[in-house]
PDB file of N, CA and C in Angstrom:
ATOM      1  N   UNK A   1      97.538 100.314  81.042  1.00  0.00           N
ATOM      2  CA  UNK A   1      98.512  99.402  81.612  1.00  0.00           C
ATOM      3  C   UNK A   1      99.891  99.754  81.070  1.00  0.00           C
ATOM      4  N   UNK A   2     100.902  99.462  81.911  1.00  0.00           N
ATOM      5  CA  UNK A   2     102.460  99.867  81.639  1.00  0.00           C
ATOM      6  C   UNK A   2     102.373  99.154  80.110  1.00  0.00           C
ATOM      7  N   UNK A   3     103.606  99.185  79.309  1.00  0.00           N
ATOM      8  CA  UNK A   3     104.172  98.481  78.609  1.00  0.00           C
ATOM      9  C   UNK A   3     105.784  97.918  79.502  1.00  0.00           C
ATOM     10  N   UNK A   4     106.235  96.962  79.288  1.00  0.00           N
ATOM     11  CA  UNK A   4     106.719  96.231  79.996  1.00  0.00           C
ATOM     12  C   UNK A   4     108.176  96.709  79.850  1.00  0.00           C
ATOM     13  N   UNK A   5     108.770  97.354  78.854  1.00  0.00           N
ATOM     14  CA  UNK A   5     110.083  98.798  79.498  1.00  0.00           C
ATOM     15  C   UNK A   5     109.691  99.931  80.615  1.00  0.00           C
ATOM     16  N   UNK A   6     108.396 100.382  80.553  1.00  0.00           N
ATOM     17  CA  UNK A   6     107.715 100.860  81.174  1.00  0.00           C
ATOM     18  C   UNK A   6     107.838 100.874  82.824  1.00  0.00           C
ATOM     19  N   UNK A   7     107.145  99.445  82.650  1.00  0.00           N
ATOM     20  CA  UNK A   7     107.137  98.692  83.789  1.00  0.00           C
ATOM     21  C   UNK A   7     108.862  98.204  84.847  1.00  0.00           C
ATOM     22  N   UNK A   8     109.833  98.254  83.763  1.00  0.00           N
ATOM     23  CA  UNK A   8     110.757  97.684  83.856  1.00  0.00           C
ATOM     24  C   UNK A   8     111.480  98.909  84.829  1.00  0.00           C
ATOM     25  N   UNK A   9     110.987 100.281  84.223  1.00  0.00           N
ATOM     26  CA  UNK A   9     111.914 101.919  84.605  1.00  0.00           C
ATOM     27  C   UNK A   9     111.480 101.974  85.893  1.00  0.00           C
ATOM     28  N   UNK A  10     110.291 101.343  86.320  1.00  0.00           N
ATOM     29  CA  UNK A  10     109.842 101.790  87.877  1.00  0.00           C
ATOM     30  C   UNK A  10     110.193 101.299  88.895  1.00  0.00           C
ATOM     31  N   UNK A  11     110.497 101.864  89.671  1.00  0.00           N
ATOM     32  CA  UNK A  11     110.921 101.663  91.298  1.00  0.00           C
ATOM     33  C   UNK A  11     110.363 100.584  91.868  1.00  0.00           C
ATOM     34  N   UNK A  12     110.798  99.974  92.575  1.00  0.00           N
ATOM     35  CA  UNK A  12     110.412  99.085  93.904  1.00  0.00           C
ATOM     36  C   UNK A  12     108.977 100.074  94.190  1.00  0.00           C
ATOM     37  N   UNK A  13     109.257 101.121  94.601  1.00  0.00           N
ATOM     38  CA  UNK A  13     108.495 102.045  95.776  1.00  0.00           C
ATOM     39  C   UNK A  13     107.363 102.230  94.728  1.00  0.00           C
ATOM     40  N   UNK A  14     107.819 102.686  93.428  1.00  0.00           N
ATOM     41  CA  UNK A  14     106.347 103.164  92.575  1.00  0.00           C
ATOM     42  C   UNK A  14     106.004 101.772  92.355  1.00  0.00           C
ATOM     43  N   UNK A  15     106.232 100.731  92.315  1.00  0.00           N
ATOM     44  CA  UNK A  15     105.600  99.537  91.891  1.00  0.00           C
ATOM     45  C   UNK A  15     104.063  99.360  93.405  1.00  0.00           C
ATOM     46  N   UNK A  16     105.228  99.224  94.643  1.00  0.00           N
ATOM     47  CA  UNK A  16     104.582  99.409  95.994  1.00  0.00           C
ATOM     48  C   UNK A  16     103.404 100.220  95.863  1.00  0.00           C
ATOM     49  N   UNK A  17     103.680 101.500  95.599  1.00  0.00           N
ATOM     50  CA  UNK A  17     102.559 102.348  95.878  1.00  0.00           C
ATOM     51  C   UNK A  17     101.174 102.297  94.453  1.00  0.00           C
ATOM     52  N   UNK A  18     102.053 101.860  93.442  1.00  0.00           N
ATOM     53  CA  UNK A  18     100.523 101.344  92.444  1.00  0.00           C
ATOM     54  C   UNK A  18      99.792 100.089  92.698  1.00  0.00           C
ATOM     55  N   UNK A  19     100.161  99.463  93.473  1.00  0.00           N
ATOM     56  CA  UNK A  19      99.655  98.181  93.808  1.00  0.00           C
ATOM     57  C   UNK A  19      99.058  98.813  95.289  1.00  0.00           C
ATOM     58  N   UNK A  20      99.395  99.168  96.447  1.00  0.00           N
ATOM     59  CA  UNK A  20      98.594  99.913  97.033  1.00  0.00           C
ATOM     60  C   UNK A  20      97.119 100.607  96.753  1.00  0.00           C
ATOM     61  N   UNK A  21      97.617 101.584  95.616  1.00  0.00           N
ATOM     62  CA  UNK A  21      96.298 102.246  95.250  1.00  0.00           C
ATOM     63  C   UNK A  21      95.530 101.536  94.322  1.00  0.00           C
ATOM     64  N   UNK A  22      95.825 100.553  93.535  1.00  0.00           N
ATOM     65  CA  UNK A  22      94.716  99.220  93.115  1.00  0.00           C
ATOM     66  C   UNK A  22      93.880  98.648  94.137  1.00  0.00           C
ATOM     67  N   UNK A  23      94.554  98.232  95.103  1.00  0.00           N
ATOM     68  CA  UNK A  23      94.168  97.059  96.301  1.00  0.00           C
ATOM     69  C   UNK A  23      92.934  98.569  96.997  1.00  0.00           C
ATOM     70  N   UNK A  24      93.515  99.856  96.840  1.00  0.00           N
ATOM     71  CA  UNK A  24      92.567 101.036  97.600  1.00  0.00           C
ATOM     72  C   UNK A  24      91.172 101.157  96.650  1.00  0.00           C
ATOM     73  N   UNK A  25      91.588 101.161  94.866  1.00  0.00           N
ATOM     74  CA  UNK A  25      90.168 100.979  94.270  1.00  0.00           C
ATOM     75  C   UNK A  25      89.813  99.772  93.907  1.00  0.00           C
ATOM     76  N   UNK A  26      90.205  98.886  94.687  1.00  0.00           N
ATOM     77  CA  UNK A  26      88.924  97.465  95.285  1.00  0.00           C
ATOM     78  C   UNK A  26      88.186  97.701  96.331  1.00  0.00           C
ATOM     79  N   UNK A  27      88.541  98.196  97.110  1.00  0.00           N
ATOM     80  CA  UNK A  27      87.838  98.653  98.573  1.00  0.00           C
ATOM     81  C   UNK A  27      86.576  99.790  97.859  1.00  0.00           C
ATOM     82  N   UNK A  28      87.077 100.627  97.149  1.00  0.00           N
ATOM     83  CA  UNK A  28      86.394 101.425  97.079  1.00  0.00           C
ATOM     84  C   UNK A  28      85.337 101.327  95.839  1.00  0.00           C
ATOM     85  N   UNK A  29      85.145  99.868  95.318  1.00  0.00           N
ATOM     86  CA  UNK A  29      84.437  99.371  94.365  1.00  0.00           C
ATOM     87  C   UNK A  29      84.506  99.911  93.335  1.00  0.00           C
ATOM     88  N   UNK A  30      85.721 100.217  92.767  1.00  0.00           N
ATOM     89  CA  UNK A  30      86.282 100.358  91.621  1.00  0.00           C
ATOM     90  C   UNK A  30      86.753  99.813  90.814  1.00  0.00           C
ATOM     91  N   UNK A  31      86.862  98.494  91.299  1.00  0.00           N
ATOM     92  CA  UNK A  31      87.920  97.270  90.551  1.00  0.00           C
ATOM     93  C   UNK A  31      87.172  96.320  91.275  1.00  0.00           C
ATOM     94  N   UNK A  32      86.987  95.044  89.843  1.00  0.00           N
ATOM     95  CA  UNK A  32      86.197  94.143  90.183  1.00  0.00           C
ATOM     96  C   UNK A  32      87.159  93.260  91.059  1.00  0.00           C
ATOM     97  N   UNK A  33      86.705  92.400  92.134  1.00  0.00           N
ATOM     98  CA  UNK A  33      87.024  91.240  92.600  1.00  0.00           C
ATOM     99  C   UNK A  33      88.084  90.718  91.547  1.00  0.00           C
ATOM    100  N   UNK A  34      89.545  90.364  91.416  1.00  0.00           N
ATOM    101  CA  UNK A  34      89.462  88.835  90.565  1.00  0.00           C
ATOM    102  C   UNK A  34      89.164  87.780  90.450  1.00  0.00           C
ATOM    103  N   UNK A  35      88.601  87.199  91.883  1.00  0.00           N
ATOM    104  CA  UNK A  35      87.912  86.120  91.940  1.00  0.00           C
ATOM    105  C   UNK A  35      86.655  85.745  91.405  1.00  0.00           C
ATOM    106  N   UNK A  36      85.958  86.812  92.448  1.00  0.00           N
ATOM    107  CA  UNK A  36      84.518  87.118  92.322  1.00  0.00           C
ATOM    108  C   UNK A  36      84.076  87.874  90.815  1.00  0.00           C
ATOM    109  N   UNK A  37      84.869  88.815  90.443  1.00  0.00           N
ATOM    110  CA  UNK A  37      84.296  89.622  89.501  1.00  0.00           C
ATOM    111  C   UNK A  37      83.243  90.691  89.944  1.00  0.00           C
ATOM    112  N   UNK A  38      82.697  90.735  91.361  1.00  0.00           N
ATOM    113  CA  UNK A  38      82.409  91.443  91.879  1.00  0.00           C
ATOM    114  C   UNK A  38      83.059  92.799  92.551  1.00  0.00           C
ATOM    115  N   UNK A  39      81.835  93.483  92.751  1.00  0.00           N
ATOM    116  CA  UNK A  39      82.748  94.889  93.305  1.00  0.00           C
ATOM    117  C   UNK A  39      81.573  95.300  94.851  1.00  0.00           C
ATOM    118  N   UNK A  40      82.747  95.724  95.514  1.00  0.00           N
ATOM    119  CA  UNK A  40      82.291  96.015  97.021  1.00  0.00           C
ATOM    120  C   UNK A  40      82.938  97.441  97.733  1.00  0.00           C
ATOM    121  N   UNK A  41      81.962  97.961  98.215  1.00  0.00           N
ATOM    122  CA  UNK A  41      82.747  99.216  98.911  1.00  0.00           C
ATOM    123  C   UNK A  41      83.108  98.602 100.713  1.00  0.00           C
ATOM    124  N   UNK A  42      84.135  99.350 100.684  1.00  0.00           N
ATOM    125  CA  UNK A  42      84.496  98.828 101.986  1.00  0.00           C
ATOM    126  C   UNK A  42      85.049 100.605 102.127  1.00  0.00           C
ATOM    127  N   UNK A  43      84.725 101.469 102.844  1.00  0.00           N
ATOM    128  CA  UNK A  43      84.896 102.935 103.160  1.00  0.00           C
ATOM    129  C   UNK A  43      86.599 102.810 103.841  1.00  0.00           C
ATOM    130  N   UNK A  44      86.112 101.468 105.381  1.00  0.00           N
ATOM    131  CA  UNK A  44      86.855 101.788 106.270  1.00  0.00           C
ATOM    132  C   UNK A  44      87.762 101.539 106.250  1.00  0.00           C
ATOM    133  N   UNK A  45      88.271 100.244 105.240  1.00  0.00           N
ATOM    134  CA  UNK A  45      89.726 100.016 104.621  1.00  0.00           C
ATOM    135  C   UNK A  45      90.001 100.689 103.558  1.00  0.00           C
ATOM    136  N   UNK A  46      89.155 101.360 102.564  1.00  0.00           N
ATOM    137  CA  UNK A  46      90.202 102.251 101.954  1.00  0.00           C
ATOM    138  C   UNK A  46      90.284 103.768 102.831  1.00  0.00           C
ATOM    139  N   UNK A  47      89.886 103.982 103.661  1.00  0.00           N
ATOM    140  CA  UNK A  47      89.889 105.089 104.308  1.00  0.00           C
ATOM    141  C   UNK A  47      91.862 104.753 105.121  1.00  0.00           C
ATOM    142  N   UNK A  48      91.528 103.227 105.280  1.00  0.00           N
ATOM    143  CA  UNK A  48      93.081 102.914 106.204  1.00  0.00           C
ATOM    144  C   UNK A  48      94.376 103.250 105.180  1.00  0.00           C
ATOM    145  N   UNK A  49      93.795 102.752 104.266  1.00  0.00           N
ATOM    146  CA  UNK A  49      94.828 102.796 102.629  1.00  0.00           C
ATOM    147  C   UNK A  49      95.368 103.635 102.498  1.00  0.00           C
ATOM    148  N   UNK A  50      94.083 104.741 102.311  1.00  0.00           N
ATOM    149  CA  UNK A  50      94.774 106.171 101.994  1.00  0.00           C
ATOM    150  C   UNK A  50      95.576 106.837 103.059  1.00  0.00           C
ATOM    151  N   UNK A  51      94.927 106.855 104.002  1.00  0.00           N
ATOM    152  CA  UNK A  51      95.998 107.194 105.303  1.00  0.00           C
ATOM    153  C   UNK A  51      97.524 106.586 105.300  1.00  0.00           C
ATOM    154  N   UNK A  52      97.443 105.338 105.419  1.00  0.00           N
ATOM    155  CA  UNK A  52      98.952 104.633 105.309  1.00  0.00           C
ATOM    156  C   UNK A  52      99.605 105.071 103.885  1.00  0.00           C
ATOM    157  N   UNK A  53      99.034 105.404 102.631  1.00  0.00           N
ATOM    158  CA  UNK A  53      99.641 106.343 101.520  1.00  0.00           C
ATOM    159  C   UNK A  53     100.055 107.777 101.901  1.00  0.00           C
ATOM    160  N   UNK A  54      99.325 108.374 103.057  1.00  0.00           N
ATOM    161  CA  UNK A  54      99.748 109.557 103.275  1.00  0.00           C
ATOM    162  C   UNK A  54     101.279 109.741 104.449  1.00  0.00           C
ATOM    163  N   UNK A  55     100.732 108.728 105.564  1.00  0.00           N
ATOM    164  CA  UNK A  55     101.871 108.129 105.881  1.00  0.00           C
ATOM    165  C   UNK A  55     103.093 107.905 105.807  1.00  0.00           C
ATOM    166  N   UNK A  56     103.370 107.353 104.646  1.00  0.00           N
ATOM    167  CA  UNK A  56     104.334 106.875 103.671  1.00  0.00           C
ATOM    168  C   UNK A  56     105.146 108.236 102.758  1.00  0.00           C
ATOM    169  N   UNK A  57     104.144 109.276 102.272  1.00  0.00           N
ATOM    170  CA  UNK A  57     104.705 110.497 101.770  1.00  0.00           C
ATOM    171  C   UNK A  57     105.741 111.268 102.943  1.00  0.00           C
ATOM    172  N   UNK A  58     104.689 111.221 104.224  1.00  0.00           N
ATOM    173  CA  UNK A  58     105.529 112.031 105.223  1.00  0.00           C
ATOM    174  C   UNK A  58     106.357 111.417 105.511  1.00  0.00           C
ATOM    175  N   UNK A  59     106.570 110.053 105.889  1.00  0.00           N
ATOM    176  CA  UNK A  59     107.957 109.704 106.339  1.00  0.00           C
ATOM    177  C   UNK A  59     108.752 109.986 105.328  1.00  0.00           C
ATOM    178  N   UNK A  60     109.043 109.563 103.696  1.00  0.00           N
ATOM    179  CA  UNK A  60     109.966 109.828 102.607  1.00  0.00           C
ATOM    180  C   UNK A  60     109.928 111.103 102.029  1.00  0.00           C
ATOM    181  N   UNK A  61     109.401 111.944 102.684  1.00  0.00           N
ATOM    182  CA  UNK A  61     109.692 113.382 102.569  1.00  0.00           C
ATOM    183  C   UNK A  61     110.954 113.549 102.104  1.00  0.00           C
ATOM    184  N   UNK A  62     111.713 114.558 101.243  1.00  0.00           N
ATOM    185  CA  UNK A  62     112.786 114.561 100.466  1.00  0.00           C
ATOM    186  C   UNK A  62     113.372 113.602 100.347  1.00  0.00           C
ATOM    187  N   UNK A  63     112.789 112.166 100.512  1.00  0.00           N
ATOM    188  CA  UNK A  63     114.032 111.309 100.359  1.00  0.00           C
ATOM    189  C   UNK A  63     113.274 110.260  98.627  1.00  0.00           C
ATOM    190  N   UNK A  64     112.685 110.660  98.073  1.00  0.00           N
ATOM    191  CA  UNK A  64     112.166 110.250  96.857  1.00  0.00           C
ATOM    192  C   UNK A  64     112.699 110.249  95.582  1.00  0.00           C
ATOM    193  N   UNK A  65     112.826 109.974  94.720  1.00  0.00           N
ATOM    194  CA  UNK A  65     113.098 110.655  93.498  1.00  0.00           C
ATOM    195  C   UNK A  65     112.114 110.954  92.628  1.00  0.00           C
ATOM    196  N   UNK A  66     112.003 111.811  91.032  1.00  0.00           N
ATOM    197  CA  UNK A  66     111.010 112.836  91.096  1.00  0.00           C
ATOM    198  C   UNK A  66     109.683 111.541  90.732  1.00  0.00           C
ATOM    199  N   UNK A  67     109.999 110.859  89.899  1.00  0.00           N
ATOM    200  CA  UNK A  67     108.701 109.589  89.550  1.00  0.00           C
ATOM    201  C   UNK A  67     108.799 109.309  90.701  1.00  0.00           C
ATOM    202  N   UNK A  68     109.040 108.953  91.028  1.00  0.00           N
ATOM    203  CA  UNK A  68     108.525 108.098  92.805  1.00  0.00           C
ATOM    204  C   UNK A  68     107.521 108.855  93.617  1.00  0.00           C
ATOM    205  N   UNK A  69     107.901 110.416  93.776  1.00  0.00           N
ATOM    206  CA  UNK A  69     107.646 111.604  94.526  1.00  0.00           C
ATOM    207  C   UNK A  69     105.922 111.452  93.529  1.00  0.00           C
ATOM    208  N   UNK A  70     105.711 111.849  92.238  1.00  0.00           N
ATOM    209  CA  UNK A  70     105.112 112.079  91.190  1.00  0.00           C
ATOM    210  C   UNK A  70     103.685 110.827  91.858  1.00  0.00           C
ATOM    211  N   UNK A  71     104.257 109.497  91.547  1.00  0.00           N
ATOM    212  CA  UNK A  71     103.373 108.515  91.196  1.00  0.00           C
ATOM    213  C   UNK A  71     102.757 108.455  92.921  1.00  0.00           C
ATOM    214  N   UNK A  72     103.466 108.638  93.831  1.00  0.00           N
ATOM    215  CA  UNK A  72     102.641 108.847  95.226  1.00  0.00           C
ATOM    216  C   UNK A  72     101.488 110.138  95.480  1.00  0.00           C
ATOM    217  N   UNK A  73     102.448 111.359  95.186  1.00  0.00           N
ATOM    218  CA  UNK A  73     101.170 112.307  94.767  1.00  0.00           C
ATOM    219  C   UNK A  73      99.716 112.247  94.369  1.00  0.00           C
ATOM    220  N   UNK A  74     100.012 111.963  92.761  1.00  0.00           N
ATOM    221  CA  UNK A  74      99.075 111.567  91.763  1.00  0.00           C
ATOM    222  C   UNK A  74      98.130 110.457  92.454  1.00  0.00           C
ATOM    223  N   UNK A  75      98.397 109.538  92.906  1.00  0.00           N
ATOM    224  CA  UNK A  75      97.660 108.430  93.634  1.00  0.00           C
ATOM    225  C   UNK A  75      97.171 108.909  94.962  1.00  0.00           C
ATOM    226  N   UNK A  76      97.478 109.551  95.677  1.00  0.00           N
ATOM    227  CA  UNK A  76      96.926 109.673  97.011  1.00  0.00           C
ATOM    228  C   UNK A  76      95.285 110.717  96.480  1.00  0.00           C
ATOM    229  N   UNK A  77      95.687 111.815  95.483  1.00  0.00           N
ATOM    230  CA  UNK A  77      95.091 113.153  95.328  1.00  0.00           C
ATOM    231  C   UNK A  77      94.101 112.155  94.679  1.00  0.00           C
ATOM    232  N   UNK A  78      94.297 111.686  93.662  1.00  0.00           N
ATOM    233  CA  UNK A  78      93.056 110.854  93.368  1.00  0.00           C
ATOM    234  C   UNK A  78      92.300 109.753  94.489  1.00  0.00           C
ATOM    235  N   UNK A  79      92.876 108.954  95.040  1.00  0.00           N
ATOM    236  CA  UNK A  79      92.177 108.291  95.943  1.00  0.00           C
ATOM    237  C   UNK A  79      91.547 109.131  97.170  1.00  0.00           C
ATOM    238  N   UNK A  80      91.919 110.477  97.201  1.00  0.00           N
ATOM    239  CA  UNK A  80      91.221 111.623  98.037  1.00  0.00           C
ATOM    240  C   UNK A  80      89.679 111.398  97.467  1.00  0.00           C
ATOM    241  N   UNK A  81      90.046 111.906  96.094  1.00  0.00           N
ATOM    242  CA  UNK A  81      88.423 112.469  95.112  1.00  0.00           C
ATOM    243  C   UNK A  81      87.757 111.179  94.964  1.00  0.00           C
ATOM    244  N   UNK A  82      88.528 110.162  94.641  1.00  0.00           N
ATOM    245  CA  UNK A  82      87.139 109.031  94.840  1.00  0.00           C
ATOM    246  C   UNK A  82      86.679 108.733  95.977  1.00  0.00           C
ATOM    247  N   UNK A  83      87.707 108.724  97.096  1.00  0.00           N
ATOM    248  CA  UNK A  83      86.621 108.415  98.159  1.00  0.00           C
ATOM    249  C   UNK A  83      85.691 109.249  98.613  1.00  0.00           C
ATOM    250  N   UNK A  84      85.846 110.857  98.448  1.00  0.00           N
ATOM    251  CA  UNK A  84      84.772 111.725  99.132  1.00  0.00           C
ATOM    252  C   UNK A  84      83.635 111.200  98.033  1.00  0.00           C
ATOM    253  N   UNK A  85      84.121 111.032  97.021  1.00  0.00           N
ATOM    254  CA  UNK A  85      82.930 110.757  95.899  1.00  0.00           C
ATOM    255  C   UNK A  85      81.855 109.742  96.085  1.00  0.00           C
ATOM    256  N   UNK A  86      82.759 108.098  96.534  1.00  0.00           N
ATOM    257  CA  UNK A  86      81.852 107.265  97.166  1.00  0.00           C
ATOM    258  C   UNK A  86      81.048 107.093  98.186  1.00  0.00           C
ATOM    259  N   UNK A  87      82.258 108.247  99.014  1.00  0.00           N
ATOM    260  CA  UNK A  87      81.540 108.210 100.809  1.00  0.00           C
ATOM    261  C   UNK A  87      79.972 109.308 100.744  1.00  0.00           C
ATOM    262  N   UNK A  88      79.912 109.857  99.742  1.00  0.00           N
ATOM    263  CA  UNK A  88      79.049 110.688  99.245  1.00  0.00           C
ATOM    264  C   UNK A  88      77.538 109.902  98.701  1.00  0.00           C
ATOM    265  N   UNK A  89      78.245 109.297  97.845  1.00  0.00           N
ATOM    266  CA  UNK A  89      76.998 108.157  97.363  1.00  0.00           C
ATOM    267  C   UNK A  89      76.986 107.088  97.976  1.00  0.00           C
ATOM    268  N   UNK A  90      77.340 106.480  98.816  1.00  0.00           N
ATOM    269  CA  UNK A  90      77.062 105.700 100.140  1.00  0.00           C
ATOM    270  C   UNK A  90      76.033 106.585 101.259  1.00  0.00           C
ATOM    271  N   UNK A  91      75.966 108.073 101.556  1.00  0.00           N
ATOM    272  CA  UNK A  91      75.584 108.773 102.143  1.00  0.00           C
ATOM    273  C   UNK A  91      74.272 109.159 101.296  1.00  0.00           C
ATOM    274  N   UNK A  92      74.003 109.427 100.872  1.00  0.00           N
ATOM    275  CA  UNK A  92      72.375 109.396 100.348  1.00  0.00           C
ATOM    276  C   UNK A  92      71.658 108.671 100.417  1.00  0.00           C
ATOM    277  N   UNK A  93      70.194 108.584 100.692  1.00  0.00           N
ATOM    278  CA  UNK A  93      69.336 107.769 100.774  1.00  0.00           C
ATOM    279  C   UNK A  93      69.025 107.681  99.314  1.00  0.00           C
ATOM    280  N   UNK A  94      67.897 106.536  99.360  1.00  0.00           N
ATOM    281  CA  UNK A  94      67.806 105.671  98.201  1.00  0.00           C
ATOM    282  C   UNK A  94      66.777 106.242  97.407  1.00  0.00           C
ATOM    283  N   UNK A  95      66.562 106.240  96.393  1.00  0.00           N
ATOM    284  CA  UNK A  95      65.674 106.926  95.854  1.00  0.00           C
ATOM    285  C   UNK A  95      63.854 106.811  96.982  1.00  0.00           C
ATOM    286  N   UNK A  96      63.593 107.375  96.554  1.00  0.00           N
ATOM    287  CA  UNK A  96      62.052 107.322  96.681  1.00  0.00           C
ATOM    288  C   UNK A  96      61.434 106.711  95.413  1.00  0.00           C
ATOM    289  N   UNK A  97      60.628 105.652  95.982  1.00  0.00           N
ATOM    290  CA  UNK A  97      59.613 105.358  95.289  1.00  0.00           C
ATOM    291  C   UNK A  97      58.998 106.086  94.154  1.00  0.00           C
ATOM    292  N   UNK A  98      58.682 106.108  92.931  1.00  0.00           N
ATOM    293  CA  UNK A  98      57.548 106.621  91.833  1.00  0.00           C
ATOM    294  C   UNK A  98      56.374 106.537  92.320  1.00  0.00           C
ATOM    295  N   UNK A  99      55.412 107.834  92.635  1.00  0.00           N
ATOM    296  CA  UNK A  99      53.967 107.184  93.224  1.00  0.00           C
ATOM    297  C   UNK A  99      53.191 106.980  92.178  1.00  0.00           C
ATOM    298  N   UNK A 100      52.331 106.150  92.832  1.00  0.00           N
ATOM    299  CA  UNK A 100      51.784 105.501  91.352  1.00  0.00           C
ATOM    300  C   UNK A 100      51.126 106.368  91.235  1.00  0.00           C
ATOM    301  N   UNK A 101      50.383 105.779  89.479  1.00  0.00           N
ATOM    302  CA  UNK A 101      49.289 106.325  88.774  1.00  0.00           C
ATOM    303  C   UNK A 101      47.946 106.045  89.497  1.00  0.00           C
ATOM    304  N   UNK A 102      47.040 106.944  89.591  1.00  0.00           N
ATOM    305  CA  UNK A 102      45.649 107.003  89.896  1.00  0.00           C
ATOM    306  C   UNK A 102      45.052 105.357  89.677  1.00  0.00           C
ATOM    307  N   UNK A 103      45.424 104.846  88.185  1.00  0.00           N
ATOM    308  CA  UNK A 103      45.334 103.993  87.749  1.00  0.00           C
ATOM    309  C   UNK A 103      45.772 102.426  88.329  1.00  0.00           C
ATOM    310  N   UNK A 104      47.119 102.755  88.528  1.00  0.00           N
ATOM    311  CA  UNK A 104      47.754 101.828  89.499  1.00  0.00           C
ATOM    312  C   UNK A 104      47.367 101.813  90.737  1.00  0.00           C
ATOM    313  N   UNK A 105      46.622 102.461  91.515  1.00  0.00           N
ATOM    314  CA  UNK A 105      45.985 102.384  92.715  1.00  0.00           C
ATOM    315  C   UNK A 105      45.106 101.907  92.456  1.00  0.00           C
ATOM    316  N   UNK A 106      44.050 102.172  91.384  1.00  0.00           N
ATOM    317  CA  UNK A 106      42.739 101.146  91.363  1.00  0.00           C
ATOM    318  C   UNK A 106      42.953  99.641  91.434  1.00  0.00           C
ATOM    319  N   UNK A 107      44.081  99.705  90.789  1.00  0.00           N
ATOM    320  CA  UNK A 107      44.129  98.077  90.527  1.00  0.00           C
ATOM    321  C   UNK A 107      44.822  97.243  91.703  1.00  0.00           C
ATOM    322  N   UNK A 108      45.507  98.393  92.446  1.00  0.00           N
ATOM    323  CA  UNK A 108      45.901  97.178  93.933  1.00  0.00           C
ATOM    324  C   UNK A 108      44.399  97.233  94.594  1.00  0.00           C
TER     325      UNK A 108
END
């Protein structure tokens, strides 16, 4: 977490876009609920997230300064790798069963 000079040096826009990519690893069940304390994947809204982050780079194309430019980067490239990561383990089936022991069959 910032320290609060920290916090103080950053942009409107880098504030925007870290709060963006928070609200993107809730979707992507990375960050608990604050309510709930729960965590939920939602693919298709952070799939919207990241897009509207990419969005956002192309329109302010040279018009950034270098932290601003920096903290959009850094956030999109990562919210790339977690989502192929989740959309990955969302995409596998579930384990298979342990077959039982010889033993465990007698007894059903």
């Amino acid at each position: 977490m910032a320290s609060e000079s920290e916090s103080e040096s950053l942009s409107e826009f880098s504030r925007f876009v870290i709060a963006h990519t928070q609200n993107t690893g809730l979707a992507l069940g990375q960050i608990p609920h604050p309510t709930t304390g729960e965590t939920a994947v939602n693919l298709r809204m952070a799939r919207r997230m990241i897009d509207q982050l990419a969005m956002l780079r192309e329109k302010t194309a040279n018009n950034l300064d270098a932290p601003e430019t920096q903290v959009l980067a850094l956030g999109l490239d990562n919210l790339e790798k977690l989502y192929s990561q989740v959309e990955q383990s969302q995409a596998r089936p579930a384990e298979e069963p342990a077959l039982l022991t010889e033993q465990e069959e007698e007894e059903l």
